[in-house]
Protein backbone atom coordinates (compact mmCIF):
# COMPACT_ATOMS: atom_id res chain seq x y z
CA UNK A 1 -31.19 -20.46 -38.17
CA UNK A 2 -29.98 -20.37 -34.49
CA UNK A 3 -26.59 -21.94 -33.75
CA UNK A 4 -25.94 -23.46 -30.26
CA UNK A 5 -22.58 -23.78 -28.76
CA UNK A 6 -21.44 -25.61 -26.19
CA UNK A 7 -22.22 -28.68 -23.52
CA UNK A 8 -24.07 -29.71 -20.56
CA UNK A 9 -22.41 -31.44 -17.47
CA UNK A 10 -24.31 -32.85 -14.37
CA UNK A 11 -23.05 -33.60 -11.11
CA UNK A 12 -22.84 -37.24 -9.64
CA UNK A 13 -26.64 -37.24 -8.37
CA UNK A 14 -29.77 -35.54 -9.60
CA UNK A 15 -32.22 -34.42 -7.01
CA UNK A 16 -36.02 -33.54 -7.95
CA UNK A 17 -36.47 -30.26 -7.50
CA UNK A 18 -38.27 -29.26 -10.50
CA UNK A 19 -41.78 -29.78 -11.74
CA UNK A 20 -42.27 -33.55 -11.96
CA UNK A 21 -43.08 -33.42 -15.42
CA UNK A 22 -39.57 -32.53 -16.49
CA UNK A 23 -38.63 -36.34 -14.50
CA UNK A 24 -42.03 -38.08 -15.07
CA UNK A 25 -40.98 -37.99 -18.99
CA UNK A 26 -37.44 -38.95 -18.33
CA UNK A 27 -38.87 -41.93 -16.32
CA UNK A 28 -41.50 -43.18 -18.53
CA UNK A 29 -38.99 -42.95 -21.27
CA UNK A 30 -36.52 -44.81 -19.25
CA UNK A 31 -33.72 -42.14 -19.72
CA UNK A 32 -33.45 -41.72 -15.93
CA UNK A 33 -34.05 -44.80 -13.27
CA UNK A 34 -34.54 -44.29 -9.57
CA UNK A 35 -31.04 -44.73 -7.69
CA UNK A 36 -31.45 -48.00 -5.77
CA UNK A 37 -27.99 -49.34 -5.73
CA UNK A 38 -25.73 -49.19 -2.64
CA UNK A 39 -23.79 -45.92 -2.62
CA UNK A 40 -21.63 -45.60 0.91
CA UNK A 41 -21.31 -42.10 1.86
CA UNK A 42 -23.66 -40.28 0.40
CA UNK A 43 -25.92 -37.80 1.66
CA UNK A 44 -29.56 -38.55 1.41
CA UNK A 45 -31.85 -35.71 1.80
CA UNK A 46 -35.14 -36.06 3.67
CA UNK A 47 -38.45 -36.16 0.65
CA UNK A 48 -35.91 -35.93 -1.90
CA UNK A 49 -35.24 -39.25 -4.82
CA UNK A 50 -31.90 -39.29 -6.38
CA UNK A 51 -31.54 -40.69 -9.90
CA UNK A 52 -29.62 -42.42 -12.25
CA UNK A 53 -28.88 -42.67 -15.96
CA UNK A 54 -28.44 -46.31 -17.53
CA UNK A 55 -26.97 -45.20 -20.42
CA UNK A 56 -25.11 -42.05 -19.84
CA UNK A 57 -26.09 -38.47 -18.47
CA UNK A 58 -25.49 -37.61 -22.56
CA UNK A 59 -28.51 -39.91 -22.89
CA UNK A 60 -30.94 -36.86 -21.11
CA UNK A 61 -29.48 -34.03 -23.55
CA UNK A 62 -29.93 -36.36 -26.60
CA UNK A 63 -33.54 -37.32 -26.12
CA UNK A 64 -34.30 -33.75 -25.73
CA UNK A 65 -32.38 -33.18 -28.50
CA UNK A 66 -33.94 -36.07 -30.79
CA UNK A 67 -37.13 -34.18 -29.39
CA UNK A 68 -36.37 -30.95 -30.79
CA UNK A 69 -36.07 -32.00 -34.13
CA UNK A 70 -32.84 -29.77 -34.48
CA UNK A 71 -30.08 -31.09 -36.80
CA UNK A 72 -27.16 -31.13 -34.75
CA UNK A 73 -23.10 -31.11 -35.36
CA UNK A 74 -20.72 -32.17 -32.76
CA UNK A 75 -17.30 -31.02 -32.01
CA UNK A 76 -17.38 -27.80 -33.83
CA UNK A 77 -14.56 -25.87 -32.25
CA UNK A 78 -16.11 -21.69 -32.33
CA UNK A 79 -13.37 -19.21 -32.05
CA UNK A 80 -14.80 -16.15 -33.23
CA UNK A 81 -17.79 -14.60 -33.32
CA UNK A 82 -18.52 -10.88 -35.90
CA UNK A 83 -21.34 -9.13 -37.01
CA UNK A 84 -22.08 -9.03 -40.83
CA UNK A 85 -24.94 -8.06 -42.43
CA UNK A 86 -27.25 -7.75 -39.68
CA UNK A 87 -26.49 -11.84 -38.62
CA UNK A 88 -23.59 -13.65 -36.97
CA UNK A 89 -20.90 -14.70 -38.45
CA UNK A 90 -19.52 -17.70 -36.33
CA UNK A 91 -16.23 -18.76 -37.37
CA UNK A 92 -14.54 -22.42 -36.54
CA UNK A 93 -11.33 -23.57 -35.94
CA UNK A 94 -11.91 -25.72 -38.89
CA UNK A 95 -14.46 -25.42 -41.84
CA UNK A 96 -15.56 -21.96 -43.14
CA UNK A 97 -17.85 -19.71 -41.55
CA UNK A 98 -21.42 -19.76 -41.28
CA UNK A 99 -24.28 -17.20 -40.59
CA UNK A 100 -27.44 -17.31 -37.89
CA UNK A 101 -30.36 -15.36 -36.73
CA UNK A 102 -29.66 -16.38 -33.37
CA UNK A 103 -26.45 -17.40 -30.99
CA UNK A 104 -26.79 -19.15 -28.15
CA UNK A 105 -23.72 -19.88 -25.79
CA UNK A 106 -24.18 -22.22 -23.20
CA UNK A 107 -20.12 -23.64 -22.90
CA UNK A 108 -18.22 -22.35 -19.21
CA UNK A 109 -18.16 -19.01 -18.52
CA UNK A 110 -14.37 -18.32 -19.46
CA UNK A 111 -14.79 -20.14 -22.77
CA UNK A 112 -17.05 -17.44 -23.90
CA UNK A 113 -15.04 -14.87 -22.59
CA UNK A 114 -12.34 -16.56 -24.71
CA UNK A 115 -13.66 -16.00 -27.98
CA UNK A 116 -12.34 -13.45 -30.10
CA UNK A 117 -14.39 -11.08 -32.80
CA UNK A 118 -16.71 -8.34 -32.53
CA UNK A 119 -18.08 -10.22 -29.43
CA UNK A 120 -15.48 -9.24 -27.16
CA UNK A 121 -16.66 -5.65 -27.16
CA UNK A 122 -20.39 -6.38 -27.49
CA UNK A 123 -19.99 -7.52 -23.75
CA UNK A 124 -19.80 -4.51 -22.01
CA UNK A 125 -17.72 -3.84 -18.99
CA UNK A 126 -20.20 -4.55 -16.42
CA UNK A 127 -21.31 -7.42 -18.18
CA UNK A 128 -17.30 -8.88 -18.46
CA UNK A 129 -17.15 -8.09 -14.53
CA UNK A 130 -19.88 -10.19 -13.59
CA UNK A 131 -18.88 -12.68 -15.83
CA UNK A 132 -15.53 -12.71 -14.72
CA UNK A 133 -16.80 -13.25 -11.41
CA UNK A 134 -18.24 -16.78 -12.21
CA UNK A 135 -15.94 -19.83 -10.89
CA UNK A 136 -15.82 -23.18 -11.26
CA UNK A 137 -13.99 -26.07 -9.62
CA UNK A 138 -11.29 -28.59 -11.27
CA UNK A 139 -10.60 -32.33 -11.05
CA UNK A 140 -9.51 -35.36 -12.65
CA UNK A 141 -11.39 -38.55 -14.04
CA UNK A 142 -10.02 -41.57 -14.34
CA UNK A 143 -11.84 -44.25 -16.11
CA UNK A 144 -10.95 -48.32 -15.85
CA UNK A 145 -11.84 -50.84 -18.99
CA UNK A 146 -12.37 -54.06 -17.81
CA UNK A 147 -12.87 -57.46 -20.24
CA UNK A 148 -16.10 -58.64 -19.90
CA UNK A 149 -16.71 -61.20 -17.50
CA UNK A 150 -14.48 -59.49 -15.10
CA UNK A 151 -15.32 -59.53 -11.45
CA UNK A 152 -15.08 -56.27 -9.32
CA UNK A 153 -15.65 -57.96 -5.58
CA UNK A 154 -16.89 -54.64 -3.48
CA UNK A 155 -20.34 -54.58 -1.51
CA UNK A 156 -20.82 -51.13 -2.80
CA UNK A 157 -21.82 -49.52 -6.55
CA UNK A 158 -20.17 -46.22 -5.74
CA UNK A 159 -18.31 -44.92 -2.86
CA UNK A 160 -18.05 -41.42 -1.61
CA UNK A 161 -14.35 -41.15 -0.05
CA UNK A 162 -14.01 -38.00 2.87
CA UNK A 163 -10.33 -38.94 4.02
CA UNK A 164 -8.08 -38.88 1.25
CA UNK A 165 -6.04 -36.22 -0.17
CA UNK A 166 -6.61 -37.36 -4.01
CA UNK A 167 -9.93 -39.66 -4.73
CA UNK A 168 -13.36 -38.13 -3.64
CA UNK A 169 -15.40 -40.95 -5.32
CA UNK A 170 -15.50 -43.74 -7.04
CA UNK A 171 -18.04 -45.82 -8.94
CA UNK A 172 -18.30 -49.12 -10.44
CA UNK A 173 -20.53 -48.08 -13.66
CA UNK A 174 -22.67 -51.02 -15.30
CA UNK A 175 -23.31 -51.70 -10.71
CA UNK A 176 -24.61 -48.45 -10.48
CA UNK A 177 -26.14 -48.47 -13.63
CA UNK A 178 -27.89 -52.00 -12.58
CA UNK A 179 -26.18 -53.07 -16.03
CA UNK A 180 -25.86 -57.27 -16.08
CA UNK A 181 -24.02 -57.68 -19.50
CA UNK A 182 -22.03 -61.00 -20.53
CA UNK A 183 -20.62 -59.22 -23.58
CA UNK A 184 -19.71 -55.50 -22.21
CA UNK A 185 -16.70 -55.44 -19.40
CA UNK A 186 -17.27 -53.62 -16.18
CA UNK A 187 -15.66 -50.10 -15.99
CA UNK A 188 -14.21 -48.30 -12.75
CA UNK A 189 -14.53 -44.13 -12.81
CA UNK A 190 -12.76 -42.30 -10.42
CA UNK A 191 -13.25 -38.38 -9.14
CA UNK A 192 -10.47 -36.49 -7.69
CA UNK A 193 -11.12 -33.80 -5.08
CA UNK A 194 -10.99 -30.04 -5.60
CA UNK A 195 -7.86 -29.66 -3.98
CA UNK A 196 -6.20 -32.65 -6.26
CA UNK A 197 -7.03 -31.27 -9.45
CA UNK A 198 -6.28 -27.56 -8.70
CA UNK A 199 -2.96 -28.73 -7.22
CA UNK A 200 -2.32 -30.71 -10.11
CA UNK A 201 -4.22 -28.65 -12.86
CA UNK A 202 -0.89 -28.07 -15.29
CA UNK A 203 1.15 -31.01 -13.86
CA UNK A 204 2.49 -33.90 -16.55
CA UNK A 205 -0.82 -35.97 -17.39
CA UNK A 206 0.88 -39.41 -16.83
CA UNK A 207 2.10 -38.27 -13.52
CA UNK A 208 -1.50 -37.33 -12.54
CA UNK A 209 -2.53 -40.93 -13.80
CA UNK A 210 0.01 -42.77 -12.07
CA UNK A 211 -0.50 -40.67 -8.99
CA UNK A 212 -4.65 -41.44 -8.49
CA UNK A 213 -4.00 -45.00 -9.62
CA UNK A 214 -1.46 -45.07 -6.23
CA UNK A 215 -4.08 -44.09 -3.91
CA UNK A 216 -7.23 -46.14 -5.79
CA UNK A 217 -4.76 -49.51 -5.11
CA UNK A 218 -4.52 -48.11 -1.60
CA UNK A 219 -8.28 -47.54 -1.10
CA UNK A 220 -9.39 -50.74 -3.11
CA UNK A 221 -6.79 -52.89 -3.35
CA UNK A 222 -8.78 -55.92 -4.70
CA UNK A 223 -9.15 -54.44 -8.34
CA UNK A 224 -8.00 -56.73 -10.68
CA UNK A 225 -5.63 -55.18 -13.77
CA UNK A 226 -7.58 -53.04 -16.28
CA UNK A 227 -7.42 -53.67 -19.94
CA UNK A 228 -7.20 -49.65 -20.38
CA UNK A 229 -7.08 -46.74 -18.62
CA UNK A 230 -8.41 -43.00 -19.80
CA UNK A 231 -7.14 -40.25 -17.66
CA UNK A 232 -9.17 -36.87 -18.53
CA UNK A 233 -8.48 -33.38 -17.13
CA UNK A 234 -12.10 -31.77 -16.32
CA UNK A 235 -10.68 -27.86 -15.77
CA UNK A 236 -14.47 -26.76 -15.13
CA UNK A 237 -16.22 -29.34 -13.38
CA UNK A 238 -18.89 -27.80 -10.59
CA UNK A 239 -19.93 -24.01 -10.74
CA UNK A 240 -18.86 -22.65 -7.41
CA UNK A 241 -20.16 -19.53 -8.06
CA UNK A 242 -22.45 -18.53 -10.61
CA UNK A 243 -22.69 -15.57 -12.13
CA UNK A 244 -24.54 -12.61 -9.66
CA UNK A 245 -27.68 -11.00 -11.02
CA UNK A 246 -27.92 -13.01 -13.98
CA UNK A 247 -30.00 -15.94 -12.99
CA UNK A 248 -30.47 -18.90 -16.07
CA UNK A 249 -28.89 -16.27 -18.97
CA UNK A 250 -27.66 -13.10 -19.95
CA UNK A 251 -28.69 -11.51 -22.88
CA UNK A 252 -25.26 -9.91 -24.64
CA UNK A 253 -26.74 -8.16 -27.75
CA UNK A 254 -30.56 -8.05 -28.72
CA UNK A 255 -30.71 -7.84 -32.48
CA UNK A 256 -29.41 -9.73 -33.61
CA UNK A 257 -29.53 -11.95 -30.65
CA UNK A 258 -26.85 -13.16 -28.54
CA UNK A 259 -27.01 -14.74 -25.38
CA UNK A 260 -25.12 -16.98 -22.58
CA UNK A 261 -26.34 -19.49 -20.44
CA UNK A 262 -26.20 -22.76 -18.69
CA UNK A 263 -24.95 -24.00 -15.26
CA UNK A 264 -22.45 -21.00 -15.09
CA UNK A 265 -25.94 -18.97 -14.48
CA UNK A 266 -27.57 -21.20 -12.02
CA UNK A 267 -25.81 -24.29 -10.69
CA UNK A 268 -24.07 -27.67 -11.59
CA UNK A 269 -26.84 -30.45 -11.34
CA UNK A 270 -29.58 -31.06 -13.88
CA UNK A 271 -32.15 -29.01 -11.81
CA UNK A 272 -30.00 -26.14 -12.32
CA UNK A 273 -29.42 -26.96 -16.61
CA UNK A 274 -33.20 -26.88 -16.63
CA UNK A 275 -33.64 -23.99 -14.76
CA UNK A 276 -31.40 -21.95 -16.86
CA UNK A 277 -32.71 -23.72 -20.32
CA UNK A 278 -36.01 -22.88 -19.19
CA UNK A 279 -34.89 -18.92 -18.81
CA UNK A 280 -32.95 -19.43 -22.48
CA UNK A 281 -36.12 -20.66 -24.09
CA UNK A 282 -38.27 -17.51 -22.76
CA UNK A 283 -35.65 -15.21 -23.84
CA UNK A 284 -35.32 -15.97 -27.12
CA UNK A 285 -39.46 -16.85 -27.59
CA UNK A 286 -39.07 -12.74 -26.80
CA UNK A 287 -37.39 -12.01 -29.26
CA UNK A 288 -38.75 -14.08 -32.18
């Protein structure tokens, strides 16, 4: 049995890098969509297509998921990991225990230096250093609920923003999404900048709410009154430097195995999950 903890989280655009296989699947399969709707201020690299997901960026990690064949529980909070009996132990914040063959971490880099048990002196010292050495950016999302049939009058689907001090972008979902629904309301998300949420990273969540919502009336004042609004704190949001040496996963004990990935070991855009799920997959094939 191999237990997998953590999550994936991609950047605003996906660029194709990779193999076209990896894309030509997610296209025929209509879990990603070429990017064709107006987007002011973005960069738009020469040969390269940017992409979309109509129902979600969770959409590309459940097909592959669904495609595994692996059963799969959510929100299983891990807080320690022992050895016992030659497997690992994994214990959860709640629920008892539970042995595997096989760990794989793929959460942010501090999480797993967070977790307590015999794993926290399995990783040796040079092996905490480098990890220590990984960083990631903070910001805020803010999400808008609209009723449906609500009208959001802007020429653009999403809007990259260079000159203010809080917003960085902002999209209008189902328009960027090319999602025409009579039944599902329009929805408004909003990205702070680096320097917003870092500045603001323990401040009073309401504040922080009330605060973006003052500069998105500024920037777009024609939004009409949302139904609900869902402020979420996003402590690691881009990897701004991954860890050195290491590149898709670092192996932290071989038998039994345990081992770290994701985009704290390559680099915050789906290119950069496969890239380091591609390295996971060899590893472990390894040592099967």
């Amino acid at each position: 049995m191999t237990a997998t903890v953590g999550f994936h989280r991609v950047y605003f655009h996906l660029c194709r890098l990779f193999p076209l296989s990896f894309y030509e699947e997610l296209l025929y399969h209509g879990i990603l969509k070429p990017l064709t709707a107006p987007i002011e201020g973005m960069v738009v690299k020469e040969g390269l297509c940017n992409y979309m997901a109509p129902q979600g960026i969770s959409s590309v990690v459940k097909y592959y998921l669904k495609q595994s064949g692996a059963d799969v529980f959510y929100e299983q909070h891990v807080t320690h990991i022992c050895l016992q009996d030659g497997k690992w132990e994994v214990s959860r914040k709640m629920g008892l225990p539970e042995q595997f063959d096989i760990v794989i971490l793929t959460m942010p880099v501090p999480q797993i230096l967070q977790l307590q048990g015999d794993i926290v002196n399995i990783i040796n010292e040079s092996q905490r250093q480098q990890l220590e050495s990984a960083s990631y950016s903070s910001r805020y999302a803010l999400v808008l609920f609209y009723e449906a049939g609500t009208r959001i009058d802007v020429p653009w689907a999403a809007q990259y923003i260079t000159d203010n001090p809080c917003i960085r972008f902002i999209s209008i979902d189902n328009k960027k999404r090319n999602i025409e629904s009579s039944e599902i309301g329009p929805s408004v998300v909003v990205h702070t900048t680096v320097t917003f949420g870092s500045e603001h990273l323990d401040s009073d969540p309401a504040e922080v709410q009330q605060l973006i919502l003052s500069h998105l009336e500024r920037i777009v004042p024609s939004l009409p009154k949302p139904a609900s609004i869902k402020c979420h704190k996003w402590r690691y949001s881009q990897v701004t430097k991954a860890v050195p040496n290491f590149p898709g996963q670092m192996i932290l004990h071989t038998q039994p195995l345990l081992i770290c990935g994701g985009d704290g070991f390559t680099h915050s855009n789906l290119d950069g999950c496969i890239d380091s799920a591609m390295s996971l997959a060899e590893a472990v094939k390894s040592h099967l």
